[in-house]
PDB file of N, CA and C in Angstrom:
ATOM      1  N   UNK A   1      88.491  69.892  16.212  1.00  0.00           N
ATOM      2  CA  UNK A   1      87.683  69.288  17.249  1.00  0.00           C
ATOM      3  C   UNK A   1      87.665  67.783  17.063  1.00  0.00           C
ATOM      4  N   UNK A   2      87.354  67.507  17.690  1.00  0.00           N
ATOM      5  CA  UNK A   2      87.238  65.472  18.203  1.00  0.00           C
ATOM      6  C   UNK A   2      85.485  65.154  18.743  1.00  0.00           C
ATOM      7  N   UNK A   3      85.779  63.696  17.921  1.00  0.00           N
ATOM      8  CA  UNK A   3      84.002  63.286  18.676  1.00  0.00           C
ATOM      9  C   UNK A   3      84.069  62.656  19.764  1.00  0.00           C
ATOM     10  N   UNK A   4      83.705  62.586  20.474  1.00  0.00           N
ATOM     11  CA  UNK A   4      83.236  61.952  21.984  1.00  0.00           C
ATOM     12  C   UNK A   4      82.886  60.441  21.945  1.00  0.00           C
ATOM     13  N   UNK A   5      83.576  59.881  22.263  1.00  0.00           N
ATOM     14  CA  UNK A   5      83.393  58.224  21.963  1.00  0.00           C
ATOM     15  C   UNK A   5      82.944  57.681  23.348  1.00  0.00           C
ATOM     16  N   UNK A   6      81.957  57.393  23.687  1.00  0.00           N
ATOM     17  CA  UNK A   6      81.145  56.800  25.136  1.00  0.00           C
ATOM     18  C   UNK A   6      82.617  55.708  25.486  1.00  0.00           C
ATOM     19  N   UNK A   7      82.726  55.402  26.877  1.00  0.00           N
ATOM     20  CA  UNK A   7      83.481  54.535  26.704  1.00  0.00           C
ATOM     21  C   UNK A   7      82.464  53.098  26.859  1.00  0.00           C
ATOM     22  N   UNK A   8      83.659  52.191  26.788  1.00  0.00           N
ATOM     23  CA  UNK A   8      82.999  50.688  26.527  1.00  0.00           C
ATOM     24  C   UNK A   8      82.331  49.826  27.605  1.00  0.00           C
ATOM     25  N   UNK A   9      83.604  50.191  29.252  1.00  0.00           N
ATOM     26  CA  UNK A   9      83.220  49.906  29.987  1.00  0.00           C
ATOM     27  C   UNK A   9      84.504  49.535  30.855  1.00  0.00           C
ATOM     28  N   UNK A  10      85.057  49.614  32.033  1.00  0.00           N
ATOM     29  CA  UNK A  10      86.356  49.265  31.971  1.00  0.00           C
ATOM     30  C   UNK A  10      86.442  48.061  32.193  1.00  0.00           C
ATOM     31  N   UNK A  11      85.983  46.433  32.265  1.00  0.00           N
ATOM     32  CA  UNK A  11      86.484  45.460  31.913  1.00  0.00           C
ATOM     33  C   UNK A  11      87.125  45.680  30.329  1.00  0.00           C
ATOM     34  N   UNK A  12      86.044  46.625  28.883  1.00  0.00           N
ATOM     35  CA  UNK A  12      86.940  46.576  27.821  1.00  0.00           C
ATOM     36  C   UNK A  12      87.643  47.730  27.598  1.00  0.00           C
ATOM     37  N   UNK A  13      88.554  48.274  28.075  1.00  0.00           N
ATOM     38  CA  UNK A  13      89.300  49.447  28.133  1.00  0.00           C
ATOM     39  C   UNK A  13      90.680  48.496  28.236  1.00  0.00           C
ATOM     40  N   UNK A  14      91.507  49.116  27.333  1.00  0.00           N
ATOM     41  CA  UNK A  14      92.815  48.270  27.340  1.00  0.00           C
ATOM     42  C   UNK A  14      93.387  50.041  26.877  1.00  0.00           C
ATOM     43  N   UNK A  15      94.599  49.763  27.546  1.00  0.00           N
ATOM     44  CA  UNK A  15      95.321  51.436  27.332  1.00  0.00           C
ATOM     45  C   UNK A  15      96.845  51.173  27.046  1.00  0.00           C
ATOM     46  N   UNK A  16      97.573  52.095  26.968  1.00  0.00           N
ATOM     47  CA  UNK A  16      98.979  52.600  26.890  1.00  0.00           C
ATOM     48  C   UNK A  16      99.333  53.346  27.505  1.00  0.00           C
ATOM     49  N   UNK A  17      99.232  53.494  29.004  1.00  0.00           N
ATOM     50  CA  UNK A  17      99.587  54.552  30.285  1.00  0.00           C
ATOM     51  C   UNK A  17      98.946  55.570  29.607  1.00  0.00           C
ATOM     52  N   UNK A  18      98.838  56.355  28.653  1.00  0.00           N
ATOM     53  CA  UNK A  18      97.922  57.543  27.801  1.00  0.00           C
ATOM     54  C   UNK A  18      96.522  57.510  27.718  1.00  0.00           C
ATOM     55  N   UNK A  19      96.315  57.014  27.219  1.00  0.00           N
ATOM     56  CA  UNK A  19      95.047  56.780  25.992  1.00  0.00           C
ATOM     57  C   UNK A  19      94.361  55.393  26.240  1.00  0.00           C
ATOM     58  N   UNK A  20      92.727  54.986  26.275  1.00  0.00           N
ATOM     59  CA  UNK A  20      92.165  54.374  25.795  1.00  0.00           C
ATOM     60  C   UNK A  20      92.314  53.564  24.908  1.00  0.00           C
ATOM     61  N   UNK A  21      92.770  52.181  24.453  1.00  0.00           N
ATOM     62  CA  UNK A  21      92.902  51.916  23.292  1.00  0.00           C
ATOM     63  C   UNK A  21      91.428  51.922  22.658  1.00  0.00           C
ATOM     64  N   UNK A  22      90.631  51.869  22.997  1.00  0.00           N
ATOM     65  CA  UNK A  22      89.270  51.316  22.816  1.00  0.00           C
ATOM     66  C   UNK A  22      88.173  52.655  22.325  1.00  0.00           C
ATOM     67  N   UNK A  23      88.604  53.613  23.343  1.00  0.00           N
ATOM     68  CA  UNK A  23      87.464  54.851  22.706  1.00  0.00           C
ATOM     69  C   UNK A  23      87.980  56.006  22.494  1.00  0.00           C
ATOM     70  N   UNK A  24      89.784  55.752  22.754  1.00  0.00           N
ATOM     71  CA  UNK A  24      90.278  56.448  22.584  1.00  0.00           C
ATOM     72  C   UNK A  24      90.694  58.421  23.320  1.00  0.00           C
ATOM     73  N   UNK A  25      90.282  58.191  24.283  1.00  0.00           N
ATOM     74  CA  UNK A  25      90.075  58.959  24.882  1.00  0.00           C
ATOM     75  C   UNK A  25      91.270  58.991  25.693  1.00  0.00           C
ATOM     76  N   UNK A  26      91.619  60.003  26.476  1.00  0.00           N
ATOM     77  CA  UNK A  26      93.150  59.857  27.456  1.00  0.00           C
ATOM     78  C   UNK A  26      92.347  59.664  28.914  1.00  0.00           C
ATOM     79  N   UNK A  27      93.779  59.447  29.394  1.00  0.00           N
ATOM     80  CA  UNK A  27      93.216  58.674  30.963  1.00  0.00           C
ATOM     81  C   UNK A  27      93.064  59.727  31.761  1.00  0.00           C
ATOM     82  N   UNK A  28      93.485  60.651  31.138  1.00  0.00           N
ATOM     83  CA  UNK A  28      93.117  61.992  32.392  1.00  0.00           C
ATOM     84  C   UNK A  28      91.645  62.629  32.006  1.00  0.00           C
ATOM     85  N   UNK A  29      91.466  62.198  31.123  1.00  0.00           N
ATOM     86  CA  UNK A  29      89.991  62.774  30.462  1.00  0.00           C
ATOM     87  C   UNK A  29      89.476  62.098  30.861  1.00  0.00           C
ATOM     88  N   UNK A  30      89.293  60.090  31.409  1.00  0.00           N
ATOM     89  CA  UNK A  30      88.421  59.853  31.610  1.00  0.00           C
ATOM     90  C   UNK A  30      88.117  59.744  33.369  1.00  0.00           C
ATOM     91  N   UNK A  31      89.387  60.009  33.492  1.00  0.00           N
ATOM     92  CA  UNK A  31      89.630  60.233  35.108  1.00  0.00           C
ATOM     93  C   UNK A  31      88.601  61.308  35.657  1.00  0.00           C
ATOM     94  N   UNK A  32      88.738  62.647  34.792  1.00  0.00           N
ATOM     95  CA  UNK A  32      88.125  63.742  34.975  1.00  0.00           C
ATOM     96  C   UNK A  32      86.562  63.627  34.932  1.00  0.00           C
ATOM     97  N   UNK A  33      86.106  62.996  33.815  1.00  0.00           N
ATOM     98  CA  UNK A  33      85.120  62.519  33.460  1.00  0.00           C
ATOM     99  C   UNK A  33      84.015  61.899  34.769  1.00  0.00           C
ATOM    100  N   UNK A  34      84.958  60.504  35.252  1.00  0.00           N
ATOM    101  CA  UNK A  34      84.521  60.008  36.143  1.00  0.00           C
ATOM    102  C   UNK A  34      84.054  61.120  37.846  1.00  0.00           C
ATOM    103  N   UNK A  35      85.664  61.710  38.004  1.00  0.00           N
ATOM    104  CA  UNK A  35      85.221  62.373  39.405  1.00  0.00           C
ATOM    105  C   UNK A  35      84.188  62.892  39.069  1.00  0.00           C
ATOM    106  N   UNK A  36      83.654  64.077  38.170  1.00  0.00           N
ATOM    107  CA  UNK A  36      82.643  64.954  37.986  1.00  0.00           C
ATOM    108  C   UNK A  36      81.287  63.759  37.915  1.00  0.00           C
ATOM    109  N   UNK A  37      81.260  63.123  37.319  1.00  0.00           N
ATOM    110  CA  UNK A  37      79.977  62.368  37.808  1.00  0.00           C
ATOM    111  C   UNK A  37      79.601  61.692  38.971  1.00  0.00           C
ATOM    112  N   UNK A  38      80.927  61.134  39.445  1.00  0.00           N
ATOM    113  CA  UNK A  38      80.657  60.724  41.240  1.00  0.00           C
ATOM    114  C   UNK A  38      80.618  62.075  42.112  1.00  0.00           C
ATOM    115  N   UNK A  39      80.566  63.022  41.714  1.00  0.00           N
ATOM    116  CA  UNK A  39      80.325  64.704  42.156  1.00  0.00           C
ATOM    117  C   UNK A  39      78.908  64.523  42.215  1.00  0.00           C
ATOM    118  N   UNK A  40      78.052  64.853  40.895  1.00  0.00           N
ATOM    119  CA  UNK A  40      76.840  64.921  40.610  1.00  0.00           C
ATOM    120  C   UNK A  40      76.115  64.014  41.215  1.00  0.00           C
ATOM    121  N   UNK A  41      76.517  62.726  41.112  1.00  0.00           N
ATOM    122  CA  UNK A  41      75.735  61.432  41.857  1.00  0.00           C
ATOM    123  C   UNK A  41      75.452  61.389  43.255  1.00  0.00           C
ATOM    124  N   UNK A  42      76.851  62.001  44.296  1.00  0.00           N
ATOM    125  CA  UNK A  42      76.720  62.766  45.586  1.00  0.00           C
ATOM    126  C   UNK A  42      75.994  63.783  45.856  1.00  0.00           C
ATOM    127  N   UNK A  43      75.725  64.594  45.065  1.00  0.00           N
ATOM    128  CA  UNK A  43      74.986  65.679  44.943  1.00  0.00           C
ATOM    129  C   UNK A  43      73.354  65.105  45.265  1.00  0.00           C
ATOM    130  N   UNK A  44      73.336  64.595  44.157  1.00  0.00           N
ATOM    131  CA  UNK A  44      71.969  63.872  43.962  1.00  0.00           C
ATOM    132  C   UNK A  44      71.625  63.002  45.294  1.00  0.00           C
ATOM    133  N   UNK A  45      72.695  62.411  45.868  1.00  0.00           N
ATOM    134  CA  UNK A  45      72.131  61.934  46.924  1.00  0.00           C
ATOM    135  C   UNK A  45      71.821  62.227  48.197  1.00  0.00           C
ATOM    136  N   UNK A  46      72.755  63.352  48.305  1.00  0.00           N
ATOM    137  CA  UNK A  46      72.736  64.222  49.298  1.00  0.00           C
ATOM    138  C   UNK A  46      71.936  64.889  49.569  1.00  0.00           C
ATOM    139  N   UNK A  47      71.139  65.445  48.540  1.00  0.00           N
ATOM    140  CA  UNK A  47      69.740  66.297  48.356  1.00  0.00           C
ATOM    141  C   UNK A  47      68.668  65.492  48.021  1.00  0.00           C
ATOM    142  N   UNK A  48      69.037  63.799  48.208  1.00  0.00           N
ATOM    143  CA  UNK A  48      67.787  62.962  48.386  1.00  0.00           C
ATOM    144  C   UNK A  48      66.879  62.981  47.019  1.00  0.00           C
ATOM    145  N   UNK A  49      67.329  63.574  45.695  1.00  0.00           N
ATOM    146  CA  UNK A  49      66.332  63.593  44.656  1.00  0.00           C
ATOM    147  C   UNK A  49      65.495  62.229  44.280  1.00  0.00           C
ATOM    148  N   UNK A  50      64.624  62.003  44.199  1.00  0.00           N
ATOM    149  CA  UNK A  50      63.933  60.935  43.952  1.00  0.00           C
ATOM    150  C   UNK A  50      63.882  60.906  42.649  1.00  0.00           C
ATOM    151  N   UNK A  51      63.677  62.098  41.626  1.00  0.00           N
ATOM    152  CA  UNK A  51      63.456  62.068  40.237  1.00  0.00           C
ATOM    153  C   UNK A  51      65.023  62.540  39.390  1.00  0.00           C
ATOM    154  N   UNK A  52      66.261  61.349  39.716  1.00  0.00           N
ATOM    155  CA  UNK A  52      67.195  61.606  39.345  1.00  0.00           C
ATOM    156  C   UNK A  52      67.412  61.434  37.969  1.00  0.00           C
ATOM    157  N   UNK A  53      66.548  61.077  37.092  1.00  0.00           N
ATOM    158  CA  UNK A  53      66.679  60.971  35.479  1.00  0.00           C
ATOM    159  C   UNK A  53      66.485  62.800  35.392  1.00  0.00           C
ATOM    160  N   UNK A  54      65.542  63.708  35.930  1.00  0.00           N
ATOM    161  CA  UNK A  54      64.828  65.089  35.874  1.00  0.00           C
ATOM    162  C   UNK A  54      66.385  65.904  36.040  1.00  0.00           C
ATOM    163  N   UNK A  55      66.909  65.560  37.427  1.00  0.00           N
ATOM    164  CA  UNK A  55      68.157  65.877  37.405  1.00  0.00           C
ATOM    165  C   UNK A  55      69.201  65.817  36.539  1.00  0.00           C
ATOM    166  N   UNK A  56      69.771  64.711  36.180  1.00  0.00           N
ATOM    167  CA  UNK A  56      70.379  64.505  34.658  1.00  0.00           C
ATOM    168  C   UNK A  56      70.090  64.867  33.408  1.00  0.00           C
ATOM    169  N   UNK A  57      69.029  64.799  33.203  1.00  0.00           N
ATOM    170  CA  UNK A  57      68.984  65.610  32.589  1.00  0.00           C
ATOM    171  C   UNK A  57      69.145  67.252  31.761  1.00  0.00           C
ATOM    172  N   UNK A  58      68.426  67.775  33.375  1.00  0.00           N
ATOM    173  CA  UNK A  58      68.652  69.043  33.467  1.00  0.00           C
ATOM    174  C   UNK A  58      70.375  69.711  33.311  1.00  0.00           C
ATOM    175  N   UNK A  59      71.539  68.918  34.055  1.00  0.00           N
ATOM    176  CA  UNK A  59      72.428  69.125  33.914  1.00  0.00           C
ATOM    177  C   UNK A  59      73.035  68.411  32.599  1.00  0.00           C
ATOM    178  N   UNK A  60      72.545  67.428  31.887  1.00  0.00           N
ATOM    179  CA  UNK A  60      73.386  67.561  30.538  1.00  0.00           C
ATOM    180  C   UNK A  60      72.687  68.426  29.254  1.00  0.00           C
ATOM    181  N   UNK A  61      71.451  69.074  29.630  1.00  0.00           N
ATOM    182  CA  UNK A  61      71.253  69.986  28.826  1.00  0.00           C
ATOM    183  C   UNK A  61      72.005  71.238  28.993  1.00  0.00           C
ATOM    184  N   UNK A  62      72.041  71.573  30.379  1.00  0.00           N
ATOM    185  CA  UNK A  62      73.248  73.011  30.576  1.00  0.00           C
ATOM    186  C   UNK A  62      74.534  72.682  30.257  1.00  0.00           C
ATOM    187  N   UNK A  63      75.101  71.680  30.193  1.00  0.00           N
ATOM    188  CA  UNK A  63      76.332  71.357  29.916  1.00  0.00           C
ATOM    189  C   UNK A  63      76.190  71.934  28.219  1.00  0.00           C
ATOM    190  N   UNK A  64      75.312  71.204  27.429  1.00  0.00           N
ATOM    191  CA  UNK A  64      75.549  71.222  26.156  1.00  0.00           C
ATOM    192  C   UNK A  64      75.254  73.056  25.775  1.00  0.00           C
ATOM    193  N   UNK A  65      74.154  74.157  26.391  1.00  0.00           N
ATOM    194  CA  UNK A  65      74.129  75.165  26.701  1.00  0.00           C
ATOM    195  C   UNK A  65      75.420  75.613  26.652  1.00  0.00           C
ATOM    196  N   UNK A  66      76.232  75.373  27.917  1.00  0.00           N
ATOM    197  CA  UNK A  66      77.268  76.030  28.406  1.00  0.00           C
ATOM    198  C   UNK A  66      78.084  75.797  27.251  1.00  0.00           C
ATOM    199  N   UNK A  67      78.798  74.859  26.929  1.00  0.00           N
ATOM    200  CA  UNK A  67      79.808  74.742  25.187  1.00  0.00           C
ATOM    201  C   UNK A  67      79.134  75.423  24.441  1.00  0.00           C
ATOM    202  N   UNK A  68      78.058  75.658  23.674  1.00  0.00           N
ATOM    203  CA  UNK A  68      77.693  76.177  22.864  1.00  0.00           C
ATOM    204  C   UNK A  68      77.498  77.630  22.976  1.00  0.00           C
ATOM    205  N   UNK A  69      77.543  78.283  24.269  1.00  0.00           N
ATOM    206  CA  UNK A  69      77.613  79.419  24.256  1.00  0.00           C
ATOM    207  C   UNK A  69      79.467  79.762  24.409  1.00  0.00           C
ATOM    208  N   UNK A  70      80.208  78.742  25.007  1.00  0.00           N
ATOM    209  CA  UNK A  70      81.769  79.193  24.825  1.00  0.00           C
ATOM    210  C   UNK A  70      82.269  79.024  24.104  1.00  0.00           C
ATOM    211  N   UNK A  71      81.796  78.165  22.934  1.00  0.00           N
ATOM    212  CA  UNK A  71      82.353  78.437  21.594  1.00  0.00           C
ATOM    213  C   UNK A  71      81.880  79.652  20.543  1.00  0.00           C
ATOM    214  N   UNK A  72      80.866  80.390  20.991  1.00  0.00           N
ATOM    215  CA  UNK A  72      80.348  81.344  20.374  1.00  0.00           C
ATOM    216  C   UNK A  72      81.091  82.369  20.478  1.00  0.00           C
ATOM    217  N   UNK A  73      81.672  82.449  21.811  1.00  0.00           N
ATOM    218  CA  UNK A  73      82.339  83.220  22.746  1.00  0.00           C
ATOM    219  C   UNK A  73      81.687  84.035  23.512  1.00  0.00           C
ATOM    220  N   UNK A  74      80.585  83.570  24.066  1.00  0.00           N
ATOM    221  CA  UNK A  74      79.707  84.112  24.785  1.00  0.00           C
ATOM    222  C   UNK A  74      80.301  84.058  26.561  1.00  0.00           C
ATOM    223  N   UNK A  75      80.048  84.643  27.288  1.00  0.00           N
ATOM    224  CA  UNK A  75      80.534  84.076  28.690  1.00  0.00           C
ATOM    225  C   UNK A  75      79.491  83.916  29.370  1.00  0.00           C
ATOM    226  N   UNK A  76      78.374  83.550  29.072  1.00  0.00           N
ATOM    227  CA  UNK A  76      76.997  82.892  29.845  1.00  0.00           C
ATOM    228  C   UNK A  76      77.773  82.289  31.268  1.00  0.00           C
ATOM    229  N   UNK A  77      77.370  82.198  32.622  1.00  0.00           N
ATOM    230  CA  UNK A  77      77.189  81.814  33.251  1.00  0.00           C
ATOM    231  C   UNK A  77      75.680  81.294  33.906  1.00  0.00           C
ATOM    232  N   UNK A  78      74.800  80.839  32.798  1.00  0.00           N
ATOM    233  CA  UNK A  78      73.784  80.442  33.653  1.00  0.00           C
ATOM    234  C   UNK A  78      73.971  78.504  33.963  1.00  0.00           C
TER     235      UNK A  78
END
């Protein structure tokens, strides 16, 4: 497994068509990364949430849920 390095920001992101030089991460990971949060952020706006920290929350606690039950090998879908 690998640790999760936040990235820096992309003014400091310098790459090699691959990879991040900076947090090291690949560009399709952070590509991926990005759509799924401009997903959530649409979401959020679309449904007008006013208490969007409540929201974020809520979904990076199921996120961390959801891995921890698929590495168990659980198939939780909640």
């Amino acid at each position: 497994m690998s640790l999760f390095k936040p990235c820096a920001g992309k003014t400091a992101c310098r790459d090699d068509n691959v990879n991040c030089l900076v947090c090291g991460r690949s560009l399709e990971a952070i590509e991926a990364t990005r759509r799924l949060i401009d997903g959530l952020a649409e979401l959020a706006m679309s449904q007008g949430y006013d208490n969007v920290d409540e929201f974020a929350g809520y979904v990076a606690a199921k996120v961390v849920k959801k891995v921890r039950h698929r590495r168990d090998g659980s198939s939780s879908t909640d």
